[in-house]
N, C-alpha and C. Protein backbone atom coordinates (compact mmCIF):
# COMPACT_ATOMS: atom_id res chain seq x y z
N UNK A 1 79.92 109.87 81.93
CA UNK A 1 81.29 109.70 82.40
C UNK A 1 81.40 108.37 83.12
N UNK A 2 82.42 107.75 82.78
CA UNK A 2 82.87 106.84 83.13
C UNK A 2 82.87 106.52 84.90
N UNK A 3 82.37 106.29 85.54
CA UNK A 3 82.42 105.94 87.47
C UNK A 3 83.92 105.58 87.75
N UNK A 4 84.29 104.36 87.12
CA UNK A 4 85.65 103.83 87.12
C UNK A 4 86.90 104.52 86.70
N UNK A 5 86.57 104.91 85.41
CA UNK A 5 87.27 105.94 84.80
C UNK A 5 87.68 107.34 85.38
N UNK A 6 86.78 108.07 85.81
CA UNK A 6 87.15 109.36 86.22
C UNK A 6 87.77 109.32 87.39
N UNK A 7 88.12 107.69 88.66
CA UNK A 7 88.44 107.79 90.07
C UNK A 7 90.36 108.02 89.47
N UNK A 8 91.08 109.04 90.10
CA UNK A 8 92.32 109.16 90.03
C UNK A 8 92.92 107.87 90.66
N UNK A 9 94.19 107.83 90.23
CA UNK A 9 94.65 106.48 90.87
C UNK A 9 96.06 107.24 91.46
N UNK A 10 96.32 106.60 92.59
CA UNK A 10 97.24 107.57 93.82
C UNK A 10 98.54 106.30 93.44
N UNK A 11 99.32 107.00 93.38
CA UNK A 11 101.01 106.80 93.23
C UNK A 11 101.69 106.36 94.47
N UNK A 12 101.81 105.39 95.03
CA UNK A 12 102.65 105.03 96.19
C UNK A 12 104.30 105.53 96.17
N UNK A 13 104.94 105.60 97.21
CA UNK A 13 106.47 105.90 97.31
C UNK A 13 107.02 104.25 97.19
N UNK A 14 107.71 105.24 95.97
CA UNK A 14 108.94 104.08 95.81
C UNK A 14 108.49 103.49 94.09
N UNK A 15 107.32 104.35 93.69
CA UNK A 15 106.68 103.17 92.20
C UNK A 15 106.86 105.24 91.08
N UNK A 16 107.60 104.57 90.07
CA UNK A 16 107.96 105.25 89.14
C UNK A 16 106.78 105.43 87.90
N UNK A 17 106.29 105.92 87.21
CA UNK A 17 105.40 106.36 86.36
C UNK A 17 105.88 107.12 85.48
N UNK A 18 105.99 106.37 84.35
CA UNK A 18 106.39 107.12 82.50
C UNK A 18 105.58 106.69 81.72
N UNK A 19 104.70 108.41 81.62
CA UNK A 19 103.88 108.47 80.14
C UNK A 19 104.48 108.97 79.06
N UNK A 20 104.10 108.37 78.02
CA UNK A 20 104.30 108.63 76.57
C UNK A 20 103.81 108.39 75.47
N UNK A 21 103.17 109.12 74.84
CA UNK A 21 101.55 109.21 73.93
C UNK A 21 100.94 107.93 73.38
N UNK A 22 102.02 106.85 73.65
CA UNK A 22 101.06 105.74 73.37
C UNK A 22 101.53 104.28 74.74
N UNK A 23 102.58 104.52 75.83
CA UNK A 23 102.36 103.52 76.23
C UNK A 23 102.90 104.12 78.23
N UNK A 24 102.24 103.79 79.03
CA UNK A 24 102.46 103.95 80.28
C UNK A 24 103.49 102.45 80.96
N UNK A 25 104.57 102.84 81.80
CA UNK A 25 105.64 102.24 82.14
C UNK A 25 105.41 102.42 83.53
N UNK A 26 105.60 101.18 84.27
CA UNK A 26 105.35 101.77 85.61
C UNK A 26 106.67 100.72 86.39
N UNK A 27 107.28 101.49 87.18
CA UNK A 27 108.51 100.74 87.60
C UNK A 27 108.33 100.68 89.33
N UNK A 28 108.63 99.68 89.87
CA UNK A 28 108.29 99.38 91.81
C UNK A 28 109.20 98.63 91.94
N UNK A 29 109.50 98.40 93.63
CA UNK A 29 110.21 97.51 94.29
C UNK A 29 110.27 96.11 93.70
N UNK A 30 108.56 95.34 93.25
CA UNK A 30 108.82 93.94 92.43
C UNK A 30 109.30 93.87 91.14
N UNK A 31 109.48 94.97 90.48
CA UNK A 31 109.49 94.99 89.20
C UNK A 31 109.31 95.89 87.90
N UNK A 32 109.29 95.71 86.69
CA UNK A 32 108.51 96.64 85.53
C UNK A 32 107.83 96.22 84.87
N UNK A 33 106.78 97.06 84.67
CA UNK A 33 105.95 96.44 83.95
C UNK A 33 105.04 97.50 82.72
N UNK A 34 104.96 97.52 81.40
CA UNK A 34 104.33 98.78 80.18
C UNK A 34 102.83 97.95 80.39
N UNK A 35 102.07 99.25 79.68
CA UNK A 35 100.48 98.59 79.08
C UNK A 35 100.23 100.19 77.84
N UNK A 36 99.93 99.48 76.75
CA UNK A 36 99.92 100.29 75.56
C UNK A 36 98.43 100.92 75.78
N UNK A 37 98.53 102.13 75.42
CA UNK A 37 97.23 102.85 75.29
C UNK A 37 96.76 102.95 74.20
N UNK A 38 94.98 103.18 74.55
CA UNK A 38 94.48 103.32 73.21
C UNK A 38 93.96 104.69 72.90
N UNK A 39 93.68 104.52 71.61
CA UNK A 39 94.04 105.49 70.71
C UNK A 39 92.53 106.74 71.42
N UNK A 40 92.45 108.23 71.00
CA UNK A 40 91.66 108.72 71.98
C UNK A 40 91.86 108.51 73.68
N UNK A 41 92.45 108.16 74.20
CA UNK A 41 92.65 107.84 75.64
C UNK A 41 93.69 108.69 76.70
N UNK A 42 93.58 109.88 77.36
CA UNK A 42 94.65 110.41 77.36
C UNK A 42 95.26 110.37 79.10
N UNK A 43 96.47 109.92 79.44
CA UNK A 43 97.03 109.80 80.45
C UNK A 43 97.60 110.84 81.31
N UNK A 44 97.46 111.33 82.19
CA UNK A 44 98.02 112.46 82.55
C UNK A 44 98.82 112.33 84.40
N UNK A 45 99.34 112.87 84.87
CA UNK A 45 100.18 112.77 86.17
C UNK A 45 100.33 114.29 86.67
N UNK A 46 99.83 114.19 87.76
CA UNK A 46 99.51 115.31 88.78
C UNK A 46 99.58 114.83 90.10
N UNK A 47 100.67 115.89 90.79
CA UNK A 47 99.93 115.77 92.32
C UNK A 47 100.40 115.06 92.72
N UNK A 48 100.99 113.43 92.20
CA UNK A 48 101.28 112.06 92.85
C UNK A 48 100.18 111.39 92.39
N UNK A 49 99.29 111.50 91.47
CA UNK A 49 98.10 110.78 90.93
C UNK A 49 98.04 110.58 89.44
N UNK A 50 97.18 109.83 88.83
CA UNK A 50 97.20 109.35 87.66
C UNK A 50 95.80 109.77 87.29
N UNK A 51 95.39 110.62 86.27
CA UNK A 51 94.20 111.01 85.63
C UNK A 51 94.08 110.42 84.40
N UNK A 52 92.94 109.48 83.93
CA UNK A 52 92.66 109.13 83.11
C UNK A 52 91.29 110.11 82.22
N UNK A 53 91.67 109.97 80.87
CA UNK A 53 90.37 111.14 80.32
C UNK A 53 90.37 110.26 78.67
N UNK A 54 88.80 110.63 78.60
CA UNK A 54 88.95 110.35 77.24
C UNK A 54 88.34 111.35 76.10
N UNK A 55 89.33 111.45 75.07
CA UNK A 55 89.04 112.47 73.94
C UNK A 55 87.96 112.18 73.27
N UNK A 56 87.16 111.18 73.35
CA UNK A 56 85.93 111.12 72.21
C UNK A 56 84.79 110.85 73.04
N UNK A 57 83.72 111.31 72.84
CA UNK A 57 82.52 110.58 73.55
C UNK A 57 81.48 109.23 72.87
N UNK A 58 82.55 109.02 71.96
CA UNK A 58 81.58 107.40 71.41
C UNK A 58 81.86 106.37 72.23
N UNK A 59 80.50 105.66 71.88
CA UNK A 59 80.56 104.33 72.51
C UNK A 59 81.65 103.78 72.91
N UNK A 60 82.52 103.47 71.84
CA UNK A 60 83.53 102.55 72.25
C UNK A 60 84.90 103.39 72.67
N UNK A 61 84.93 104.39 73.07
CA UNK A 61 85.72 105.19 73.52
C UNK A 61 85.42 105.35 74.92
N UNK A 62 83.76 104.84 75.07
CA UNK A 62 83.64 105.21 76.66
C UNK A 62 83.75 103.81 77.60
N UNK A 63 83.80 102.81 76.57
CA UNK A 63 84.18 101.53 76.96
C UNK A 63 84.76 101.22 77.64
N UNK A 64 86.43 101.88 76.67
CA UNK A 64 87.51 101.57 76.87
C UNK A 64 88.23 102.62 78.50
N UNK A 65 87.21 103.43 78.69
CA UNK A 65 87.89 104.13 79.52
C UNK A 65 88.18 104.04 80.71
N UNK A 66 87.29 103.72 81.74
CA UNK A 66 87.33 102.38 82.56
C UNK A 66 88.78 101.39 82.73
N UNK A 67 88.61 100.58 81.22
CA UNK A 67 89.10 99.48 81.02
C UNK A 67 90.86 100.24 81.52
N UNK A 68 90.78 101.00 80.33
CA UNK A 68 92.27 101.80 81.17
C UNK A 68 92.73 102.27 82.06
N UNK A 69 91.82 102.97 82.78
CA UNK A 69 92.26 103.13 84.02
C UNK A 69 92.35 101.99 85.09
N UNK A 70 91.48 100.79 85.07
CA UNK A 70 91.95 99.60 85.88
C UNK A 70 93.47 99.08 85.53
N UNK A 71 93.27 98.51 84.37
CA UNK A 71 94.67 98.67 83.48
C UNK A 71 95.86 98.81 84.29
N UNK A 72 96.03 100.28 83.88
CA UNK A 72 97.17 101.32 84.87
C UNK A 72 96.88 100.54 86.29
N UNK A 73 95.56 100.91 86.76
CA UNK A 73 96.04 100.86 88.51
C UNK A 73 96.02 99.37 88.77
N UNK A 74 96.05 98.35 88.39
CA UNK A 74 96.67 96.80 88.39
C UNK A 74 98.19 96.60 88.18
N UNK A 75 98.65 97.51 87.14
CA UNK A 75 100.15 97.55 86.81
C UNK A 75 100.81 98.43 88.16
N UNK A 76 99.93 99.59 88.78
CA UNK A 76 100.57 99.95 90.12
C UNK A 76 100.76 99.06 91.47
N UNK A 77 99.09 98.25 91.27
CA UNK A 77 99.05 97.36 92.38
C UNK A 77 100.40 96.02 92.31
N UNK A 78 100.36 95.42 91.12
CA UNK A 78 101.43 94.21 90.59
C UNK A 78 102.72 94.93 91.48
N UNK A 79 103.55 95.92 90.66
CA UNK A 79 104.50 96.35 91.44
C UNK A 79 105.00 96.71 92.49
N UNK A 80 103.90 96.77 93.27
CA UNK A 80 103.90 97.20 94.67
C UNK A 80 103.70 95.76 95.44
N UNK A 81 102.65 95.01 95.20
CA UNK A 81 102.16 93.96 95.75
C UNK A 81 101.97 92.72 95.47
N UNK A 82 102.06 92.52 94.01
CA UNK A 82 102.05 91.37 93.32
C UNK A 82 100.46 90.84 93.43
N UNK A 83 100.58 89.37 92.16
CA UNK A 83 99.07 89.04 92.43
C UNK A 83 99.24 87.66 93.03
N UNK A 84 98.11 87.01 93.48
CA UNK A 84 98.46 85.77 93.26
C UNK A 84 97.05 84.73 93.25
N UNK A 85 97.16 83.97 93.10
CA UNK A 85 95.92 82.71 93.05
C UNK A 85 96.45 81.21 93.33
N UNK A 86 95.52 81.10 93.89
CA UNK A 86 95.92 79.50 94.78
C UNK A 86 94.97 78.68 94.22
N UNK A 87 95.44 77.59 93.94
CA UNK A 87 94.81 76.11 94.20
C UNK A 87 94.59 75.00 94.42
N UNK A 88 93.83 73.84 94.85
CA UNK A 88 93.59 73.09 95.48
C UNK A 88 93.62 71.97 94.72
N UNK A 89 94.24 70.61 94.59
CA UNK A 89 94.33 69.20 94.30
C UNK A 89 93.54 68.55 95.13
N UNK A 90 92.14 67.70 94.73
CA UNK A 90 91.38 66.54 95.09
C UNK A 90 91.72 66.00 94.42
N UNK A 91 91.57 64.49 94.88
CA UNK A 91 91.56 63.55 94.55
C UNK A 91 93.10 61.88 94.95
N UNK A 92 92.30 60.70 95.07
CA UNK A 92 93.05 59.88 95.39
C UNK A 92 94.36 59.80 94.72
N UNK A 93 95.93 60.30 95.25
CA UNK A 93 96.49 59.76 94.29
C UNK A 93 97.06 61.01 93.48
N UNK A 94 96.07 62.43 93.34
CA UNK A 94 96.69 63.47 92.77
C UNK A 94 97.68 64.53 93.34
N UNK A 95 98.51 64.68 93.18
CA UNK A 95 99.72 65.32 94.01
C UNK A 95 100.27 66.49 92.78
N UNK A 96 101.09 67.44 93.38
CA UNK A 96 102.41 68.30 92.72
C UNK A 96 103.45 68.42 93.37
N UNK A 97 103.87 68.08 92.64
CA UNK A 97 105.90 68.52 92.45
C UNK A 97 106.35 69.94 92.00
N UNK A 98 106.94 70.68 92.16
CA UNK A 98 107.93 71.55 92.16
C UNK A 98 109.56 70.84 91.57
N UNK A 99 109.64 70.61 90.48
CA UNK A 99 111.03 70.52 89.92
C UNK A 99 112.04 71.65 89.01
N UNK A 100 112.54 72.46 89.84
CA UNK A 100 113.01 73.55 89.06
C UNK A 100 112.02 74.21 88.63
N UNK A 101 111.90 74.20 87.17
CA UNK A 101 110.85 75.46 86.62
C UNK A 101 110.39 74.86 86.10
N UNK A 102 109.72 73.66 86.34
CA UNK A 102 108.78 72.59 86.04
C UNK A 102 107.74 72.24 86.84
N UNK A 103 106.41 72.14 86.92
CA UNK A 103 105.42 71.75 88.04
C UNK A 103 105.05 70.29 87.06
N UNK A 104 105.28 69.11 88.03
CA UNK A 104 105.09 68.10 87.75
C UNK A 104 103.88 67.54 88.68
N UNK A 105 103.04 66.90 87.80
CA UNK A 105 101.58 66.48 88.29
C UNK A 105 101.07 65.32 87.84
N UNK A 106 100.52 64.94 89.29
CA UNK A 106 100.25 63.58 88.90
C UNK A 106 98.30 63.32 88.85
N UNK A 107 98.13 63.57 88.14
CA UNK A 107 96.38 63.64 87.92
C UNK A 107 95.44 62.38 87.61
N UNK A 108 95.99 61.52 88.08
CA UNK A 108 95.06 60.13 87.50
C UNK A 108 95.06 59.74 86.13
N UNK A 109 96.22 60.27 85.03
CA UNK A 109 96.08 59.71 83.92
C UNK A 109 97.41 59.06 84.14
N UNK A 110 97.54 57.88 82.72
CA UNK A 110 98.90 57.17 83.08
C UNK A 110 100.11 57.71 83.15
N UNK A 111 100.57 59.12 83.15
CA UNK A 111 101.50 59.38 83.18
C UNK A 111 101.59 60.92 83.52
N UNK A 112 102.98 61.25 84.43
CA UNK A 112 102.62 62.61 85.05
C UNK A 112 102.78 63.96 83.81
N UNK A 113 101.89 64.75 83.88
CA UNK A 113 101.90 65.96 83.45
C UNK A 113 102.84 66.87 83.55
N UNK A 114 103.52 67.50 82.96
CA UNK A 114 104.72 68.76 82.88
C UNK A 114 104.36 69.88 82.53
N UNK A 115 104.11 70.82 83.02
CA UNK A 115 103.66 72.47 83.23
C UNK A 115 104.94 73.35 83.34
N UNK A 116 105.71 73.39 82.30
CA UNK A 116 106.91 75.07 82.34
C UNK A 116 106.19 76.24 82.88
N UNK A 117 107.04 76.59 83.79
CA UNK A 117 106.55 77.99 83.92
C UNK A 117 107.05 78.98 83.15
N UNK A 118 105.74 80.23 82.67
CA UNK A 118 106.37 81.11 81.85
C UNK A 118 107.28 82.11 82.87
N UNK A 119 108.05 82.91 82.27
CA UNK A 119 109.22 84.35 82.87
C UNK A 119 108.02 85.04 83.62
N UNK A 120 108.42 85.39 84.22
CA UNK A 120 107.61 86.17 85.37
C UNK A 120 106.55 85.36 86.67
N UNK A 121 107.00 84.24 86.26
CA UNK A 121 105.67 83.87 87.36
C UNK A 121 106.25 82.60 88.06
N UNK A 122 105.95 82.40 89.74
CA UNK A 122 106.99 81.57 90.61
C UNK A 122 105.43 80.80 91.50
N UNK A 123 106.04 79.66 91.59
CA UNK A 123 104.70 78.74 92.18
C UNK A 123 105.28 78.44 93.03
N UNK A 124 104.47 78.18 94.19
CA UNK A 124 104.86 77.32 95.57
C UNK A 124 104.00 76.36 95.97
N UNK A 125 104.70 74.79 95.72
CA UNK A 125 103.83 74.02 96.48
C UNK A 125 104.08 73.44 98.01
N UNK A 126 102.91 74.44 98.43
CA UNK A 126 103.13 74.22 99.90
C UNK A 126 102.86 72.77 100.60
N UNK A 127 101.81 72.48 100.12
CA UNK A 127 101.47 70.71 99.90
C UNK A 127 101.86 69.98 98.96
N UNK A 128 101.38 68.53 98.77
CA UNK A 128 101.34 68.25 97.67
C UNK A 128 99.82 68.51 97.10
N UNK A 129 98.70 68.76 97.10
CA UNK A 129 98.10 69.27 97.03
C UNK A 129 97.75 70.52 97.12
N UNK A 130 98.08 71.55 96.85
CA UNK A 130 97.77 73.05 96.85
C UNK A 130 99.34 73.73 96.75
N UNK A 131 98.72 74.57 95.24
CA UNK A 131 99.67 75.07 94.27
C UNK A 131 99.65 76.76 94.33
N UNK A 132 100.10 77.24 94.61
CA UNK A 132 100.13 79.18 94.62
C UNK A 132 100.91 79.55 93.31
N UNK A 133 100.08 80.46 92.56
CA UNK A 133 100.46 80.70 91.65
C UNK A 133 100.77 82.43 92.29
N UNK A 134 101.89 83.08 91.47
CA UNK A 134 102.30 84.38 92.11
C UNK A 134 102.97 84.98 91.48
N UNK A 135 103.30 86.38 90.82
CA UNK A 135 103.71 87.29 89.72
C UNK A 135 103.22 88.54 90.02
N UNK A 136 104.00 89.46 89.16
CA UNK A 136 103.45 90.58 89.26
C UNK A 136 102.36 91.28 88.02
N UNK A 137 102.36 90.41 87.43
CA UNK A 137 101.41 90.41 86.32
C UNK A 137 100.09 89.83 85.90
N UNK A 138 98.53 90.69 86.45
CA UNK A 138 97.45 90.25 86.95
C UNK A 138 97.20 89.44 85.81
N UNK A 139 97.37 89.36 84.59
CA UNK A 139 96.73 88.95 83.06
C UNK A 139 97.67 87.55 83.01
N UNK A 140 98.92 87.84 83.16
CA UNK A 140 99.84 86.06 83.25
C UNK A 140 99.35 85.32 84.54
N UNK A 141 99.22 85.69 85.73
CA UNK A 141 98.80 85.20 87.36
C UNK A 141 97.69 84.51 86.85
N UNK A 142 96.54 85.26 86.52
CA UNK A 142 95.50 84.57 86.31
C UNK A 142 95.01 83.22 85.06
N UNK A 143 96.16 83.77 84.06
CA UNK A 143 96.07 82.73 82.20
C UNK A 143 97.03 81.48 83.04
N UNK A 144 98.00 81.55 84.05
CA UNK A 144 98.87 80.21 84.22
C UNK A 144 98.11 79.67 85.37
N UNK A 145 97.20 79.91 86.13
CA UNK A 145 96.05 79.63 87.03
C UNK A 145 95.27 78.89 86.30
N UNK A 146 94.49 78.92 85.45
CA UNK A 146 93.24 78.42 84.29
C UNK A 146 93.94 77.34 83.58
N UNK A 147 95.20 77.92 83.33
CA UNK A 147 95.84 76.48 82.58
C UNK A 147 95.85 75.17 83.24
N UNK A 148 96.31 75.64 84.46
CA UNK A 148 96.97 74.55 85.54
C UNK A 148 95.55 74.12 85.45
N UNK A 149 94.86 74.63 86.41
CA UNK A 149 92.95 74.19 86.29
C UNK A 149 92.90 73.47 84.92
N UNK A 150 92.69 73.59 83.83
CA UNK A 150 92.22 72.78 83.08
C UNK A 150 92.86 71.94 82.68
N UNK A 151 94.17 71.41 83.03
CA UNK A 151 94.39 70.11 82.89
C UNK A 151 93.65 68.76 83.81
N UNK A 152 92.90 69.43 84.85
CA UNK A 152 91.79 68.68 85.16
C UNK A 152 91.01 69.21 86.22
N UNK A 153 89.88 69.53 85.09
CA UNK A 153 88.96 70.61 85.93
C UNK A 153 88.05 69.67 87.18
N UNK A 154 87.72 70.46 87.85
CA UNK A 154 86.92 69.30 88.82
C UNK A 154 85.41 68.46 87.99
N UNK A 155 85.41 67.47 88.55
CA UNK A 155 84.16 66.53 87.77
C UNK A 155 83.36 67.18 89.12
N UNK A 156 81.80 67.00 88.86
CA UNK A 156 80.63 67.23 89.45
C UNK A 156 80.43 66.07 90.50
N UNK A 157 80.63 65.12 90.51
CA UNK A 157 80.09 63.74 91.09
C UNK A 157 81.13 63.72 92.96
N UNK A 158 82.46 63.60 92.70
CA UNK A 158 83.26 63.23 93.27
C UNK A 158 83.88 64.37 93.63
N UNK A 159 83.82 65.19 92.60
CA UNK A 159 84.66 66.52 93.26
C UNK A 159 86.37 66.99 92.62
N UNK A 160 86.44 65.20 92.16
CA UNK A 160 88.12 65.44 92.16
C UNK A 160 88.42 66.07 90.74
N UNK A 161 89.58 66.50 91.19
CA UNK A 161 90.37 67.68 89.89
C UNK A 161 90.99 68.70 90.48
N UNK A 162 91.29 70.00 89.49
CA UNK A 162 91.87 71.14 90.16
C UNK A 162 91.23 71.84 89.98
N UNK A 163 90.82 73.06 91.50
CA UNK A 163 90.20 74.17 91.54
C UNK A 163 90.71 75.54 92.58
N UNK A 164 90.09 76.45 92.06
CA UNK A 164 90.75 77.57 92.55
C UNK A 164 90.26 77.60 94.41
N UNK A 165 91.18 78.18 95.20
CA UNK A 165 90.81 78.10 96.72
C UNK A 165 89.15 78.22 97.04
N UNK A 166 88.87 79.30 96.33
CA UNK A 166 87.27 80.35 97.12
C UNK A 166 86.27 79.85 95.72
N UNK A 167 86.51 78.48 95.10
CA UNK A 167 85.44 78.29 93.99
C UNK A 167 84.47 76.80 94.34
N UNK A 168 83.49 76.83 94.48
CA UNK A 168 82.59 76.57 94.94
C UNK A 168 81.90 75.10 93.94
N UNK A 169 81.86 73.64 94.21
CA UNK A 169 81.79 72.73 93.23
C UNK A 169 80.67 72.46 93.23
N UNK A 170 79.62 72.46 92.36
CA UNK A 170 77.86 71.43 92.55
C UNK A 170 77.91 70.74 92.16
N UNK A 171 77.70 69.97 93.41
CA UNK A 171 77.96 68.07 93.15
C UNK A 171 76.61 67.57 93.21
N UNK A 172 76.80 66.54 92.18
CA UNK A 172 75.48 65.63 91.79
C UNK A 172 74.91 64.35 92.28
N UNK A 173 74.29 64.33 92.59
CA UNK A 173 74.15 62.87 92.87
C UNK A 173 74.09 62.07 91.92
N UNK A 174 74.70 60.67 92.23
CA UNK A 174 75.16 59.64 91.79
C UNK A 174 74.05 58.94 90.98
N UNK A 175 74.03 57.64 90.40
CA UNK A 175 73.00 57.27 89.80
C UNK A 175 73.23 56.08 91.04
N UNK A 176 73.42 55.24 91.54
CA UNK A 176 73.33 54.75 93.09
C UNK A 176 72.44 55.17 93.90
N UNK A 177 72.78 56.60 94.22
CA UNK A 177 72.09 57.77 95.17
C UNK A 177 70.47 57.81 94.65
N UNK A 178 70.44 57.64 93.56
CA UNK A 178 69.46 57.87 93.33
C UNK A 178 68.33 57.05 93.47
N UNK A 179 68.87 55.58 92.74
CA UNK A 179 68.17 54.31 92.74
C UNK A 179 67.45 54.09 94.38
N UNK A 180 68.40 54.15 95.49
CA UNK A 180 68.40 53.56 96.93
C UNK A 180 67.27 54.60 97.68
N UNK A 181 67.29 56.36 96.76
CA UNK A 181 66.43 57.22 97.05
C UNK A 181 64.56 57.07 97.28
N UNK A 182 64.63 55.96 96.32
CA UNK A 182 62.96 55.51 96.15
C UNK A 182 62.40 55.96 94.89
N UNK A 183 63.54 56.27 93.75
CA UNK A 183 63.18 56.56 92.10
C UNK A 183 63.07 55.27 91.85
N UNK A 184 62.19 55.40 90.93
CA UNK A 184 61.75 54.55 89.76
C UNK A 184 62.53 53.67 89.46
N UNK A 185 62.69 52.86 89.34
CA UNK A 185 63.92 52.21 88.43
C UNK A 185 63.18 51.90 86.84
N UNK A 186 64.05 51.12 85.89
CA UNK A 186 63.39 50.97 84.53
C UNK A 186 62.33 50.12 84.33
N UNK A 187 62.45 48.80 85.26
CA UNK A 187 61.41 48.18 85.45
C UNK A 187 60.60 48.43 86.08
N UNK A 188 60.14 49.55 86.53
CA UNK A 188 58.64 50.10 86.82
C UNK A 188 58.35 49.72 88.19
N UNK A 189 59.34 48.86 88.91
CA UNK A 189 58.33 48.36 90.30
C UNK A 189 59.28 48.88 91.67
């Protein structure tokens, strides 16, 4: 049995819950939000709680079971609480804008970058450097986070680029750093 799977997930006041043999609807103060179920997977509501079970005992039935019940209780947490992820601008010169529903960025290439935001998801730049990404939808919060990030991920050397608040950079030393260290150089002396 599933560890993850078999924990019930508790229903807060004020968040709505509709099952129906293939897709769970969950409605809250931020919002609505469905997640389709899979097939063998069965949803049930008791009590003020959410029981997840699964009809088959194969492998990939016991996979998935888990997977669904986080699922569900992310779509409870979103509506109730929303998600969000922050991040951080290094570098000389790199800044964000907030223009309407446009995040405009200026990243050290010749010309600034334009990022639409998709429906559901609202950014705040509190700096010009550091961008909050925020929605009620853990799977969009996190895919428009990675995007933003990889329009310039951090380099190793210097540091500069975009990275998430709590992510951690290993920086290299330089080939400078190294020479002045007491390495070798090519000419041997």
């Amino acid at each position: 049995m599933s560890r993850i799977g078999k924990k019930p997930i508790a229903v807060p006041e004020g968040v709505e819950v509709k099952i129906s043999s293939d897709l769970v609807e969950v409605t809250g103060p931020l919002g609505r939000l469905t997640q389709n179920l899979y097939p063998k997977i069965k949803v049930t509501k008791r009590d003020g709680q959410i029981f997840v079970e699964r009809l088959s005992d194969n492998k990939y039935y016991r996979s998935l079971h888990g997977l669904a019940r986080s699922l569900i209780n992310n779509l409870i947490i979103g509506v109730t609480k929303g998600f969000r992820k922050e991040l951080i601008i290094t570098g000389m010169g790199y800044r964000a804008k907030l223009e309407g529903r446009v995040l405009n960025l200026q990243l050290g290439y010749s010309h600034p970058v334009k990022f639409p935001l998709p429906e559901g998801i609202e950014i705040k730049v509190e700096k010009q450097t550091q961008i909050m990404v925020s929605g009620i939808d853990k799977q969009l919060v996190g895919e428009v986070a990675a995007k933003i990030r990889r329009l310039r991920p951090p380099e190793p050397y210097k540091g500069k680029g975009i990275r998430y608040i709590d992510e951690h950079i290993k920086r290299k030393v330089g080939k400078a750093a190294a020479v002045s260290a007491g390495a070798p150089t090519k000419g041997g002396k």
